[in-house]
Protein backbone atom coordinates (compact mmCIF):
# COMPACT_ATOMS: atom_id res chain seq x y z
CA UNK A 1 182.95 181.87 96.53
CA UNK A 2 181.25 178.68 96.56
CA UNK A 3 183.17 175.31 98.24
CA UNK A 4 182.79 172.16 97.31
CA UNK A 5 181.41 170.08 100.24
CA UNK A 6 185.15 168.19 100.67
CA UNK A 7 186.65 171.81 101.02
CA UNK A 8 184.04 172.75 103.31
CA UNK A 9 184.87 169.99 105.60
CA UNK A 10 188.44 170.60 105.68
CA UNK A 11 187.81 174.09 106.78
CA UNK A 12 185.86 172.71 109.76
CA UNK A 13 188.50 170.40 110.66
CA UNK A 14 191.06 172.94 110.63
CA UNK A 15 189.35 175.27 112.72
CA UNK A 16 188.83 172.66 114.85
CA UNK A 17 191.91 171.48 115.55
CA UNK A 18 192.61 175.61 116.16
CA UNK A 19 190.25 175.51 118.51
CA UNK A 20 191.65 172.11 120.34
CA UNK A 21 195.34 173.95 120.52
CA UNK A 22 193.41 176.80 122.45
CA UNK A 23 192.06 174.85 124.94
CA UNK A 24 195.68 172.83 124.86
CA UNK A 25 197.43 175.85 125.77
CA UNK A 26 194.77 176.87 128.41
CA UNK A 27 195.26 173.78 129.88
CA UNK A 28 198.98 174.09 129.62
CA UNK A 29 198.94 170.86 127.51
CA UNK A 30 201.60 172.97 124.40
CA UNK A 31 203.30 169.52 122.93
CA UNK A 32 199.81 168.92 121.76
CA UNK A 33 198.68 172.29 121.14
CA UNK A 34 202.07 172.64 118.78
CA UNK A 35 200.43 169.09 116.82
CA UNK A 36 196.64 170.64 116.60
CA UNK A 37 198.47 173.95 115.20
CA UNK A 38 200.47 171.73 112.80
CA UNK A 39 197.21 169.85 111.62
CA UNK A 40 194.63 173.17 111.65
CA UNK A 41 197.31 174.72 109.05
CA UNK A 42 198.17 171.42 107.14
CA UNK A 43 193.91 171.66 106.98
CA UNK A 44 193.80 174.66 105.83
CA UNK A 45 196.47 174.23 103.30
CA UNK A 46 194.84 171.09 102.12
CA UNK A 47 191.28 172.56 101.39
CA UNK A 48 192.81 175.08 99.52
CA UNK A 49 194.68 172.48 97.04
CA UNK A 50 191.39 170.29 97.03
CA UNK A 51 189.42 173.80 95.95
CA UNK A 52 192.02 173.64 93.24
CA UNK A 53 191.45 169.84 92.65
CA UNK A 54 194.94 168.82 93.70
CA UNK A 55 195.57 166.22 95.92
CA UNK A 56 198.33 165.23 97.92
CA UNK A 57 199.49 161.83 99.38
CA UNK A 58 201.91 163.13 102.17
CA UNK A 59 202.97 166.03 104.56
CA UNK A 60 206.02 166.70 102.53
CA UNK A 61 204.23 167.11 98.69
CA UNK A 62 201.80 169.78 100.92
CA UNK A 63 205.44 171.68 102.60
CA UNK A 64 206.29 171.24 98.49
CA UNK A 65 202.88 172.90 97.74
CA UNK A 66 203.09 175.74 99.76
CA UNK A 67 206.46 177.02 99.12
CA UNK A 68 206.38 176.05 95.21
CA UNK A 69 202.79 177.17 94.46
CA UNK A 70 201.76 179.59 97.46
CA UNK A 71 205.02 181.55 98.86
CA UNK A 72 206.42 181.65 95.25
CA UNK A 73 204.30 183.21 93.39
CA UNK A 74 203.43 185.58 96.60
CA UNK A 75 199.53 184.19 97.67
CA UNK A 76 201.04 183.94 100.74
CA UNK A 77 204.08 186.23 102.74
CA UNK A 78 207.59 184.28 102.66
CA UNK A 79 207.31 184.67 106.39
CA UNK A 80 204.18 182.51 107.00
CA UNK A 81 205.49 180.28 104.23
CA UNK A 82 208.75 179.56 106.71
CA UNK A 83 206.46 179.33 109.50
CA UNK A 84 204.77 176.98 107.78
CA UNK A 85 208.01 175.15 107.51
CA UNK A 86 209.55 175.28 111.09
CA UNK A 87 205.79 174.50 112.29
CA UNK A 88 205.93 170.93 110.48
CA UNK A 89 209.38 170.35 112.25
CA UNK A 90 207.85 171.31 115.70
CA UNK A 91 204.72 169.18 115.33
CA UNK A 92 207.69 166.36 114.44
CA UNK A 93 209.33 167.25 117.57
CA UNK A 94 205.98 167.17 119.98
CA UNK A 95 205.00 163.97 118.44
CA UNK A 96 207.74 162.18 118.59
CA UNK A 97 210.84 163.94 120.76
CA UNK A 98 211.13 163.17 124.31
CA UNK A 99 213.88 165.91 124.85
CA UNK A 100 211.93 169.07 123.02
CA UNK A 101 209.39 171.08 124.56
CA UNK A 102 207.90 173.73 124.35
CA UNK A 103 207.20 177.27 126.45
CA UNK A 104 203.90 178.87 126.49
CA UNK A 105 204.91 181.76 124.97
CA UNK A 106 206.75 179.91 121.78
CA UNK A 107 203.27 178.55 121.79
CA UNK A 108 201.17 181.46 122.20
CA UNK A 109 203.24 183.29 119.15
CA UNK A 110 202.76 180.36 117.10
CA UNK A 111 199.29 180.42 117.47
CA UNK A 112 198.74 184.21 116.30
CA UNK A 113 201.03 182.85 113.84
CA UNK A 114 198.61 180.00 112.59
CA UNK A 115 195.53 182.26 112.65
CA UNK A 116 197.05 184.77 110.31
CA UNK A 117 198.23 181.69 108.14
CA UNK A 118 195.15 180.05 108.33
CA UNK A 119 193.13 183.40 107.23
CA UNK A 120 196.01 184.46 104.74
CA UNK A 121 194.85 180.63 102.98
CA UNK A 122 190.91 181.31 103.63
CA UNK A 123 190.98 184.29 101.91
CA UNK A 124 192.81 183.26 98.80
CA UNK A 125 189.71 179.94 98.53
C-alpha cells in the first residue's frame, strides 16, 4: 500500500523512538525508555489515523481512537488495546512521578509488547 509522505514520516519517528527505548534500556536509563515506548506507539497509532485522514489534537482523542475505532471493531487484540492504555499511564508516571519506577524486566515485557503493537498497527496501514 502506498503512504502518503506525512504517514511515512510518522512511521520513521515511531521506529525511532523504538529504537531510542532500546538503547534506554541497554543503558539502564527505563523511565525514559517507558516515554520513547509511549511515543513510538502513540506514532504508530497516529500514522495510521493520518492514513485515514483523521487528525487528532491530544493524547486522550488518540487513547479514544484506539479503543473506539481499533480494539472495537477487532483491528487490533483487546489485549494490546489495554496495553495501549496502561502504557499512556506509565509514560505519565516516568515523566512526571518522582515515586514510580520502573524494573528492567516491566520494561523489557513492555517493549515486546510495543513491537507487536506497533506491527499489529503497520500491518492494518
Amino acid at each position: 500500500m502506498r503512504y502518503s509522505e506525512a504517514t511515512k514520516l510518522l512511521l520513521k519517528k515511531s521506529e525511532g523512538s523504538f529504537q531510542s527505548a532500546k538503547t534506554d534500556i541497554e543503558n539502564q536509563i527505563y523511565d525514559r525508555a517507558v516515554s520513547s515506548l509511549y511515543y513510538s506507539a502513540f506514532q504508530a497509532v497516529t500514522a495510521y489515523m493520518l492514513h485515514k485522514e483523521i487528525r487528532s489534537k491530544s493524547h486522550t482523542q488518540v487513547r479514544s481512537f484506539v479503543n473506539n475505532e481499533l480494539i472495537r471493531p477487532g483491528l487490533i487484540s483487546i489485549e494490546l488495546g489495554k496495553m495501549y492504555n496502561k502504557l499512556m499511564d506509565m509514560r505519565s508516571d516516568a515523566d512526571y512521578s518522582d515515586t514510580v519506577t520502573f524494573t528492567k524486566d516491566q520494561v523489557e515485557r513492555l517493549f515486546e509488547k510495543v513491537r507487536e503493537f506497533n506491527l499489529s498497527i503497520r500491518n492494518i496501514i
